[in-house]
C-alpha atoms as a PDB file:
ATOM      1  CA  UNK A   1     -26.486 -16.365   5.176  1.00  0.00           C
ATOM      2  CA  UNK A   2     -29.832 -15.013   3.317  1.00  0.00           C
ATOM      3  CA  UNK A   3     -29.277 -13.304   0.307  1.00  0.00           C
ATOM      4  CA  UNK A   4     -26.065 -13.883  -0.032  1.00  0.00           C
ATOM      5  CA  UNK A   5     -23.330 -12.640  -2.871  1.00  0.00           C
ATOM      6  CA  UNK A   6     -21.945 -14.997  -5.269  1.00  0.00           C
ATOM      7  CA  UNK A   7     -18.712 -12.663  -5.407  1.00  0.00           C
ATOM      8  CA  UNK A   8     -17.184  -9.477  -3.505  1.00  0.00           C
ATOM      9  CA  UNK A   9     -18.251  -9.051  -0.329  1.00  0.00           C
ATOM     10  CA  UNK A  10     -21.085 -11.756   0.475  1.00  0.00           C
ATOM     11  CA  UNK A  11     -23.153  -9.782   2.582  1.00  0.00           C
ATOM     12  CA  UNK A  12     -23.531  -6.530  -0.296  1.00  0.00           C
ATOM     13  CA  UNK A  13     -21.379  -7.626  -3.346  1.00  0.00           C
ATOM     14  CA  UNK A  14     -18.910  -4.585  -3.074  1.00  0.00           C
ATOM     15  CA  UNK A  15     -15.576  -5.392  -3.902  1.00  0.00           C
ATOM     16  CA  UNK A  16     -12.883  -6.325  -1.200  1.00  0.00           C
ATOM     17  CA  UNK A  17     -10.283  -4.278  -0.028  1.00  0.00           C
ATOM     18  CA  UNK A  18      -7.003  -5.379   1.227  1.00  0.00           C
ATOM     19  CA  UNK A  19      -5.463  -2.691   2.710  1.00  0.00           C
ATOM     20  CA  UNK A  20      -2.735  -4.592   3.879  1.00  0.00           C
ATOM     21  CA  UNK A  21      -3.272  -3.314   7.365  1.00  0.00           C
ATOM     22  CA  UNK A  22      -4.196  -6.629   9.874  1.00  0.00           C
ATOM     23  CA  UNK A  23      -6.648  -5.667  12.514  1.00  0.00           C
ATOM     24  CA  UNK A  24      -8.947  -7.938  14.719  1.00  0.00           C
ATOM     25  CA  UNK A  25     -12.440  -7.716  12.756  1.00  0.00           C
ATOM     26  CA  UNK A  26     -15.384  -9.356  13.753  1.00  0.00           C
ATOM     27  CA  UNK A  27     -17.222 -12.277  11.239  1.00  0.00           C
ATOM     28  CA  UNK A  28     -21.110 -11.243  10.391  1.00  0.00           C
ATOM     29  CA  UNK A  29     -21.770 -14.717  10.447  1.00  0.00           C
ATOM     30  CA  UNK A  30     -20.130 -16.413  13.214  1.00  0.00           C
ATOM     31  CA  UNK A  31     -19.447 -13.183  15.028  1.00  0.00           C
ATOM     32  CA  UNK A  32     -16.335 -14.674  16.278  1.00  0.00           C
ATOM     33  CA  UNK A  33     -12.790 -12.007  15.857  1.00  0.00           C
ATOM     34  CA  UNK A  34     -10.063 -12.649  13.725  1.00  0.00           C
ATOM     35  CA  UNK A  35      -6.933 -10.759  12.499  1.00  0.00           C
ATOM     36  CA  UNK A  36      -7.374  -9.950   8.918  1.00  0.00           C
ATOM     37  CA  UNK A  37      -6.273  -7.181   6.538  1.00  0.00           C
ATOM     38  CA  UNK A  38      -9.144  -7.956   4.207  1.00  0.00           C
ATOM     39  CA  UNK A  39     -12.930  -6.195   4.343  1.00  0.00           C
ATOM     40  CA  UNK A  40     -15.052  -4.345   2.603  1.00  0.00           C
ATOM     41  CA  UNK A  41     -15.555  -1.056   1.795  1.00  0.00           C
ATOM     42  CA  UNK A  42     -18.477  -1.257   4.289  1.00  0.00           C
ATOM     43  CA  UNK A  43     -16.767  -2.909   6.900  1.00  0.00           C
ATOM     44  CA  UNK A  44     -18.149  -6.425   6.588  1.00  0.00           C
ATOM     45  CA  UNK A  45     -16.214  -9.201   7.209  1.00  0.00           C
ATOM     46  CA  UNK A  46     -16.835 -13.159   6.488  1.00  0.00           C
ATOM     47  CA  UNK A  47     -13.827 -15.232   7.991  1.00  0.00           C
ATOM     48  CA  UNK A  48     -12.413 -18.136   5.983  1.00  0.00           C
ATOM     49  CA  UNK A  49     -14.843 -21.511   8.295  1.00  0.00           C
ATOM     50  CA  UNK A  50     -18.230 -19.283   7.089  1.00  0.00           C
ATOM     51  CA  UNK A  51     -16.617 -18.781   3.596  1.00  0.00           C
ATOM     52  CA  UNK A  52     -16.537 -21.988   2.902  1.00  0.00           C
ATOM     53  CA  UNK A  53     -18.660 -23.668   5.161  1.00  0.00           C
ATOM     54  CA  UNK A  54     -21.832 -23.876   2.810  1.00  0.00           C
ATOM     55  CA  UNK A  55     -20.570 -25.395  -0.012  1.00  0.00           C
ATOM     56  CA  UNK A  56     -18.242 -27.843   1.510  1.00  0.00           C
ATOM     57  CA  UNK A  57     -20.898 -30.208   2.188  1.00  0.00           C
ATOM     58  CA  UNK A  58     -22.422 -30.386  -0.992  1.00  0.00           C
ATOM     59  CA  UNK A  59     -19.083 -30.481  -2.607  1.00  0.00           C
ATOM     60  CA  UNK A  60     -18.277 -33.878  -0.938  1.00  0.00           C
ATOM     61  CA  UNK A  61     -22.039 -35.245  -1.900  1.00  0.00           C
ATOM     62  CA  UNK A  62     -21.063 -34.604  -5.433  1.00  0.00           C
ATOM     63  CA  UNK A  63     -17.272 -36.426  -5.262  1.00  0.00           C
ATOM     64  CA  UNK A  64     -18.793 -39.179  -3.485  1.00  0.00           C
ATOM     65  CA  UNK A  65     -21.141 -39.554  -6.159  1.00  0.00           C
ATOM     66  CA  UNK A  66     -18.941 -38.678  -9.560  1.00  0.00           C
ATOM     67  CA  UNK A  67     -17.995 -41.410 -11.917  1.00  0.00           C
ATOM     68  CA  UNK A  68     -15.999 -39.013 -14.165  1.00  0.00           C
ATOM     69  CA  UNK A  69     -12.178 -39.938 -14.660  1.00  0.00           C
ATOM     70  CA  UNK A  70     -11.723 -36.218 -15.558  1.00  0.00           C
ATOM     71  CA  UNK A  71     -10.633 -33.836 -12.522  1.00  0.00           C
ATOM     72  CA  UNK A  72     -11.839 -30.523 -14.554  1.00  0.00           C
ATOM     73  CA  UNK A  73     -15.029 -31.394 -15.131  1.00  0.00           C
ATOM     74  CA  UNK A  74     -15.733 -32.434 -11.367  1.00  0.00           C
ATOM     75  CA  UNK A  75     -14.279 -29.350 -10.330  1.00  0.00           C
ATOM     76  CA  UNK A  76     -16.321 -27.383 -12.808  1.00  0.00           C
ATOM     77  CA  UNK A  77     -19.432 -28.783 -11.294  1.00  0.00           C
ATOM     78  CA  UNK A  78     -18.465 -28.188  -7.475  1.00  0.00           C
ATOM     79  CA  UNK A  79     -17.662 -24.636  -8.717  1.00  0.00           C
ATOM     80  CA  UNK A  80     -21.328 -25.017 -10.446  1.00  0.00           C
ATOM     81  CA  UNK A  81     -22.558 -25.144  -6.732  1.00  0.00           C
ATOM     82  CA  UNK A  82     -24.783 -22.195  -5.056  1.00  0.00           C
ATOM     83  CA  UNK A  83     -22.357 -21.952  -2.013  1.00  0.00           C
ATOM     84  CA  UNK A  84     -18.821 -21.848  -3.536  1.00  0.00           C
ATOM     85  CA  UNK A  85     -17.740 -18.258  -4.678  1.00  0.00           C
ATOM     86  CA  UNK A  86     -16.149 -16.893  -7.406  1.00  0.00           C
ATOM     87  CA  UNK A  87     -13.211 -16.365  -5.165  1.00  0.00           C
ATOM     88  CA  UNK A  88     -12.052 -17.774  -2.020  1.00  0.00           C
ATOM     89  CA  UNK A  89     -10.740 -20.159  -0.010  1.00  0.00           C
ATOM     90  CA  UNK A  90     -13.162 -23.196  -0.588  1.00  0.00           C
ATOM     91  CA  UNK A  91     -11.258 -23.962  -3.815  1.00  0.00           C
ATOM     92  CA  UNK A  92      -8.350 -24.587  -1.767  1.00  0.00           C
ATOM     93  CA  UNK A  93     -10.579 -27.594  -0.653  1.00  0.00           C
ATOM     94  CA  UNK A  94     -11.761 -28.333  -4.087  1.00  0.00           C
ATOM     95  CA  UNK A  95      -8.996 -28.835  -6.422  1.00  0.00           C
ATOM     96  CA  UNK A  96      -7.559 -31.065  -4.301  1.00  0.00           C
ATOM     97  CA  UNK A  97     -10.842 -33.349  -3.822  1.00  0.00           C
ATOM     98  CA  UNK A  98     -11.930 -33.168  -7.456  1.00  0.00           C
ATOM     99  CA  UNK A  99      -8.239 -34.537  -8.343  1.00  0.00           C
ATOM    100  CA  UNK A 100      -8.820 -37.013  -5.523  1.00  0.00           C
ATOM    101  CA  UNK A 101     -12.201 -38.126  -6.754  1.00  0.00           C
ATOM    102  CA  UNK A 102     -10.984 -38.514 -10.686  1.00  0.00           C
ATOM    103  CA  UNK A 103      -8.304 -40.425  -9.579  1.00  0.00           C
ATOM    104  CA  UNK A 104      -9.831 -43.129  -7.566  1.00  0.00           C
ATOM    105  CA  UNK A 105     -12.407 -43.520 -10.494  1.00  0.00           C
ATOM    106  CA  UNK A 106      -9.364 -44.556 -12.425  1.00  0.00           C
ATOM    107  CA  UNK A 107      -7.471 -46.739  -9.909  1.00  0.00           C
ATOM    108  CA  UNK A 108      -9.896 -47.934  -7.242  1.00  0.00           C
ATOM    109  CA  UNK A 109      -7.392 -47.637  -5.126  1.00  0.00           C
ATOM    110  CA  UNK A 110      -8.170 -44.765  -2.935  1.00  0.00           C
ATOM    111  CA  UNK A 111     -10.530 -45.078   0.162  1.00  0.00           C
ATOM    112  CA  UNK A 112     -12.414 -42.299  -1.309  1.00  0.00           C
ATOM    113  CA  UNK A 113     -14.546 -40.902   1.993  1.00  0.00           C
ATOM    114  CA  UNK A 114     -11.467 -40.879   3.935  1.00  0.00           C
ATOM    115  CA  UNK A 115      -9.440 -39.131   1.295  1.00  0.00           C
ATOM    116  CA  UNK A 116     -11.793 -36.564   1.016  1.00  0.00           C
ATOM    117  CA  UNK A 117     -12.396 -35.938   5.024  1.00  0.00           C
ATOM    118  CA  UNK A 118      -8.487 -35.511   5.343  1.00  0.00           C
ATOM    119  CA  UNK A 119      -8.290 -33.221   1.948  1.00  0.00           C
ATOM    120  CA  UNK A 120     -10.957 -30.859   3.693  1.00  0.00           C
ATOM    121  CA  UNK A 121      -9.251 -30.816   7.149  1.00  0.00           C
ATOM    122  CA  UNK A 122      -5.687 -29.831   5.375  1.00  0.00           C
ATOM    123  CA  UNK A 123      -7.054 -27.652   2.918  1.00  0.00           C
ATOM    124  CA  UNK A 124      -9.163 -25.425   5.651  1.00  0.00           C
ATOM    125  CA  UNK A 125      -6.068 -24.602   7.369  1.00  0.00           C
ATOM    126  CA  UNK A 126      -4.732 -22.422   4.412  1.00  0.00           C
ATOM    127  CA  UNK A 127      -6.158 -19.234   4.802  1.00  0.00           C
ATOM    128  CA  UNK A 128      -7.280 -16.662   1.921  1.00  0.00           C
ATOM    129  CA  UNK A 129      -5.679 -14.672  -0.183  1.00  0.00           C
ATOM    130  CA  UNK A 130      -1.958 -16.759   0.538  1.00  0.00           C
ATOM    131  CA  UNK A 131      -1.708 -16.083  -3.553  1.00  0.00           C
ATOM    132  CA  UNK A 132      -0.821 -12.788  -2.302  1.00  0.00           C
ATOM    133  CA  UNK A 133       0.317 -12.527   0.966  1.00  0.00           C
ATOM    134  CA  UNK A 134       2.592 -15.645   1.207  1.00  0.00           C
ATOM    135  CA  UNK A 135       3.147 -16.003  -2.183  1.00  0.00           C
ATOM    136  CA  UNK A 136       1.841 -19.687  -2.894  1.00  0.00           C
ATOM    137  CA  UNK A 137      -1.312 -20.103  -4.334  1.00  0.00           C
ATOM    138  CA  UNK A 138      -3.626 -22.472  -2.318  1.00  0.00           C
ATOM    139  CA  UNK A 139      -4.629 -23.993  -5.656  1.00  0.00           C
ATOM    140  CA  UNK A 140      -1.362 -25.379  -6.246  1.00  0.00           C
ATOM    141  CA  UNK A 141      -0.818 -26.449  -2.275  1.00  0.00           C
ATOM    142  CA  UNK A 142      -4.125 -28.238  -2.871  1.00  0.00           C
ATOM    143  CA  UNK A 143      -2.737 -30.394  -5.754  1.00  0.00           C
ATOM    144  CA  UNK A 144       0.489 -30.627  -3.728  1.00  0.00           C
ATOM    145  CA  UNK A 145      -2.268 -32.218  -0.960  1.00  0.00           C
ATOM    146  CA  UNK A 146      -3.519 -34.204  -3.440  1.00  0.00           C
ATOM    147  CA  UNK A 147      -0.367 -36.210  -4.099  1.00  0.00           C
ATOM    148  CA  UNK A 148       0.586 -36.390  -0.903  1.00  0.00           C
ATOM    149  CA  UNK A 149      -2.735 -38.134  -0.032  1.00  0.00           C
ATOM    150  CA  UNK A 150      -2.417 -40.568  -2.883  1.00  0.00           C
ATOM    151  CA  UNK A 151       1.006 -41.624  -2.576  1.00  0.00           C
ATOM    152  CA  UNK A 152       0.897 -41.512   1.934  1.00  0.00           C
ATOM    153  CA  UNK A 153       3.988 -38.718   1.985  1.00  0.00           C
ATOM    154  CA  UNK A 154       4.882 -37.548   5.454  1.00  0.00           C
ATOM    155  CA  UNK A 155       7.589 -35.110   6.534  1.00  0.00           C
ATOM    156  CA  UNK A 156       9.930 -38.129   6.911  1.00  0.00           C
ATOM    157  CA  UNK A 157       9.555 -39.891   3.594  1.00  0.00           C
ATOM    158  CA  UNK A 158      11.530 -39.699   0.726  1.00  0.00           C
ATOM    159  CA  UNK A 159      10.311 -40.462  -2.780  1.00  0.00           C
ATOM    160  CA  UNK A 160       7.160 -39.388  -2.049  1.00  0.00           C
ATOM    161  CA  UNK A 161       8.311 -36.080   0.028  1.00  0.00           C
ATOM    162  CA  UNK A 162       9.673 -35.157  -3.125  1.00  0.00           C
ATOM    163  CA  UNK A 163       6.882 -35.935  -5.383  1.00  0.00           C
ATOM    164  CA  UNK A 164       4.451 -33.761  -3.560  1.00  0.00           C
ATOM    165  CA  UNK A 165       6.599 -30.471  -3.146  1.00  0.00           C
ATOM    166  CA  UNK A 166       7.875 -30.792  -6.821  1.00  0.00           C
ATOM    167  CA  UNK A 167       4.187 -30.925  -7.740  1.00  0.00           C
ATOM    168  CA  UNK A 168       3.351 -27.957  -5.855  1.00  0.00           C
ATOM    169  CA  UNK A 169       6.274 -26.321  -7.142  1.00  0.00           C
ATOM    170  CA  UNK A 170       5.053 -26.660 -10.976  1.00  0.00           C
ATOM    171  CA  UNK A 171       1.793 -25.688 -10.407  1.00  0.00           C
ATOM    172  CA  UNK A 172       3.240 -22.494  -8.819  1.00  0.00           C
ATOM    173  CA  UNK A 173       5.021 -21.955 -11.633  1.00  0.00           C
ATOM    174  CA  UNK A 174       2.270 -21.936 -14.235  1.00  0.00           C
ATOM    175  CA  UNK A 175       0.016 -20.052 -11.886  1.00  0.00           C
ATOM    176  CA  UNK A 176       2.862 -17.263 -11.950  1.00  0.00           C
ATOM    177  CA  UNK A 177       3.467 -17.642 -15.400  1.00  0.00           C
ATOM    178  CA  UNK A 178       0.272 -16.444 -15.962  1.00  0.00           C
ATOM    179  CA  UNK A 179       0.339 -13.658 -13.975  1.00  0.00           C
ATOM    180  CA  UNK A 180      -2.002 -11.709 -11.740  1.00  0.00           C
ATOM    181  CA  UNK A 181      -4.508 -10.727 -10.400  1.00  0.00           C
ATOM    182  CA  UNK A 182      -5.529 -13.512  -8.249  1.00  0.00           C
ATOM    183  CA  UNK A 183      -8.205 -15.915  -9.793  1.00  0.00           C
ATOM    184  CA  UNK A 184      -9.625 -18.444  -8.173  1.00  0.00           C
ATOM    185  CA  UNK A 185     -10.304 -20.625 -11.557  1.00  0.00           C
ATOM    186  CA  UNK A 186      -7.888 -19.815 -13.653  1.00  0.00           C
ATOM    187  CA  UNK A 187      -5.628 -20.972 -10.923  1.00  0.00           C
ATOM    188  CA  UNK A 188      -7.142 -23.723 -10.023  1.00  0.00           C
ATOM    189  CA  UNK A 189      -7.434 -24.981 -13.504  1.00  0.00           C
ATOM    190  CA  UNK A 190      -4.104 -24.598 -13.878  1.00  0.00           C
ATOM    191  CA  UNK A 191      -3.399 -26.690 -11.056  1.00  0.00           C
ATOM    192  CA  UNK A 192      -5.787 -29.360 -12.033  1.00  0.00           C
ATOM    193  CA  UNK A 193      -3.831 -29.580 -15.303  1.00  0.00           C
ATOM    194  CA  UNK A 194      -0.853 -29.186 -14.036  1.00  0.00           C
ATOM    195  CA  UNK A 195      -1.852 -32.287 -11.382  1.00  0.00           C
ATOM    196  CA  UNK A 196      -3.404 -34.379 -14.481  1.00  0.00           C
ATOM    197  CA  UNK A 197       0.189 -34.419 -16.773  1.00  0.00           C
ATOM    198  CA  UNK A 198       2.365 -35.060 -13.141  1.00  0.00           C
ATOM    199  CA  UNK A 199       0.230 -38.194 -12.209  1.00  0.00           C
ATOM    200  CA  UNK A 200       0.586 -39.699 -15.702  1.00  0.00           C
ATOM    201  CA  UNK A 201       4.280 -39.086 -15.580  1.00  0.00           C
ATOM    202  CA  UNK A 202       4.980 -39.908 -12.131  1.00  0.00           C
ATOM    203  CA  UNK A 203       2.536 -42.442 -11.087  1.00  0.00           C
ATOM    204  CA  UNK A 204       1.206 -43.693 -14.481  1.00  0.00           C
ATOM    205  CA  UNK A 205      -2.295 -42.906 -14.137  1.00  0.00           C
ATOM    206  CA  UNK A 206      -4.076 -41.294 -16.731  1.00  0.00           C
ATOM    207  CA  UNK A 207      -6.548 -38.968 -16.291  1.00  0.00           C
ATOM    208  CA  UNK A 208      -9.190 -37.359 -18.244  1.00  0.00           C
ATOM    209  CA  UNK A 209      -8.789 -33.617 -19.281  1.00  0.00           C
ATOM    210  CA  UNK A 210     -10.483 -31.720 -22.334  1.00  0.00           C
ATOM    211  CA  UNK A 211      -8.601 -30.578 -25.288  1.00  0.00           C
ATOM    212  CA  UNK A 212      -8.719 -26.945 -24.594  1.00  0.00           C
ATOM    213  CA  UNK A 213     -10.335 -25.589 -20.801  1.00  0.00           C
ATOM    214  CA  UNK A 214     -12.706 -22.652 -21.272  1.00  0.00           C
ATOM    215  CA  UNK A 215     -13.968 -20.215 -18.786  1.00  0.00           C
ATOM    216  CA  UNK A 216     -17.774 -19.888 -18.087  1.00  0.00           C
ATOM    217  CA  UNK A 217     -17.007 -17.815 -14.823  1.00  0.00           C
ATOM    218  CA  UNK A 218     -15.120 -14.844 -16.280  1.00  0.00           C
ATOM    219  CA  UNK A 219     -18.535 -12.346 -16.116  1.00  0.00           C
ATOM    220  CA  UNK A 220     -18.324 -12.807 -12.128  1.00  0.00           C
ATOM    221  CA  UNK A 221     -14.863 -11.778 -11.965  1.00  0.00           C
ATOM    222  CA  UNK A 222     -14.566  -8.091 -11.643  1.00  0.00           C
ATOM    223  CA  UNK A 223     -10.278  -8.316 -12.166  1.00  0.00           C
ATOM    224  CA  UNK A 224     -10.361 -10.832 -14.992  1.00  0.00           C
ATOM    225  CA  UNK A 225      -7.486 -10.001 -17.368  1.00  0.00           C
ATOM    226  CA  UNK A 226     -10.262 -10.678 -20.217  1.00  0.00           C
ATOM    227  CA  UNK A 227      -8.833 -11.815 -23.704  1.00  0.00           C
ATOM    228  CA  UNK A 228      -4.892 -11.862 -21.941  1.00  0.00           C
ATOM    229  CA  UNK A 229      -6.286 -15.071 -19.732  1.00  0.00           C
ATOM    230  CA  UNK A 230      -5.452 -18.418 -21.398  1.00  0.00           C
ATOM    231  CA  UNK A 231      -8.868 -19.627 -19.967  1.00  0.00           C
ATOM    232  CA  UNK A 232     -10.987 -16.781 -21.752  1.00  0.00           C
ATOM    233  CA  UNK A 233     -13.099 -18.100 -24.558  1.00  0.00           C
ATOM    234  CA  UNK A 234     -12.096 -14.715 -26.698  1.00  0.00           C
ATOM    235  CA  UNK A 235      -8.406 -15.681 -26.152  1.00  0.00           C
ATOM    236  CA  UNK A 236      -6.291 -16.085 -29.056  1.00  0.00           C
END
């Protein structure tokens, strides 16, 4: 999409509206109809596939080619990327394939192409704005994804059944903890840490994280909480 809005609506950068109201809406892009309660003031719509469908790409060029043993800084770069927007569903996608990328360059273990493919096909299915609506961010069910890539959990399994959900669980947690509004980064740097600290304790691989995690994407975000976010570089 030309000219397109790196936050708020994407085709004129208002802010969105959820009015809580579902009604069939048409995508701009795809012009395919879908029940949403979410717009613009304008009455544009962008469903979740056309959301995220730009960046996606990229964002699996730049795991396949990372070296980096530290999650938050991949994920900082695929949030660097001109398709992926300050908020929305692609970083359900992305937390869980920057963990996936940082932890196979400290194992080897991990067929890293297929991990990734299978992280994008679960993590499409969770729509936007579940933070909200169904009251689990899709930050933390990415981590959850995450684990349950890395260790093979299905619905039948045991140990790892567990592992996964109690992973999810934390990083819901700390995402609530928090508090709102929705952010896309704050909560998925939450999860990332919260992913980082689990895998060390539970699988005994070490990760890479930074001392403190700063926010460079606070300008975009027109709800920040400002010097109240632990992420804000002004926060004391």
């Amino acid at each position: 999409m030309e000219n397109e809005h790196s936050h708020g609506c994407l085709v004129c950068g208002e802010e969105l509206v959820y009015d809580g109201v579902p009604q069939e809406r048409e995508c701009v892009v795809c012009h395919r109809r879908f029940i949403s309660d979410c717009a613009c003031p304008h009455g544009h719509y962008v469903c979740d596939a056309c959301h995220e469908k730009g960046g996606m790409t990229m964002a699996r060029a730049v795991c396949l080619e990372a070296k980096d043993r530290d999650p938050l800084a991949i994920l900082l770069r695929l949030m660097d990327l001109p398709d992926v927007h300050m908020h929305g569903p692609e970083h359900h996608i992305l937390v869980g394939s920057a963990l996936l990328t940082a932890y196979h360059n400290c194992t080897g273990k991990l067929d890293l192409p297929t991990a990734l493919t299978e992280m994008a096909r679960r993590g499409q299915q969770i729509p936007g704005g579940v933070c909200g609506f169904w009251g689990c961010c899709g930050a933390a069910i990415s981590a959850g994804m995450f684990m349950s890539i890395v260790t093979g959990s299905t619905p039948l399994k045991e140990k790892e059944w567990s592992m996964c959900n109690r992973l999810t669980a934390q990083c819901l947690t700390r995402i609530a903890e928090l508090g709102g509004p929705r952010c896309c980064k704050r909560d998925s740097y939450t999860a990332v840490k919260t992913a980082v600290e689990f895998t060390a304790r539970e699988l005994g691989v070490q990760m890479e994280m930074p001392k403190k995690i700063v926010c460079r994407f606070y300008p975009q975000n027109a709800q920040c909480r400002g010097v109240r976010c632990l992420y804000n570089p002004h926060h004391q």
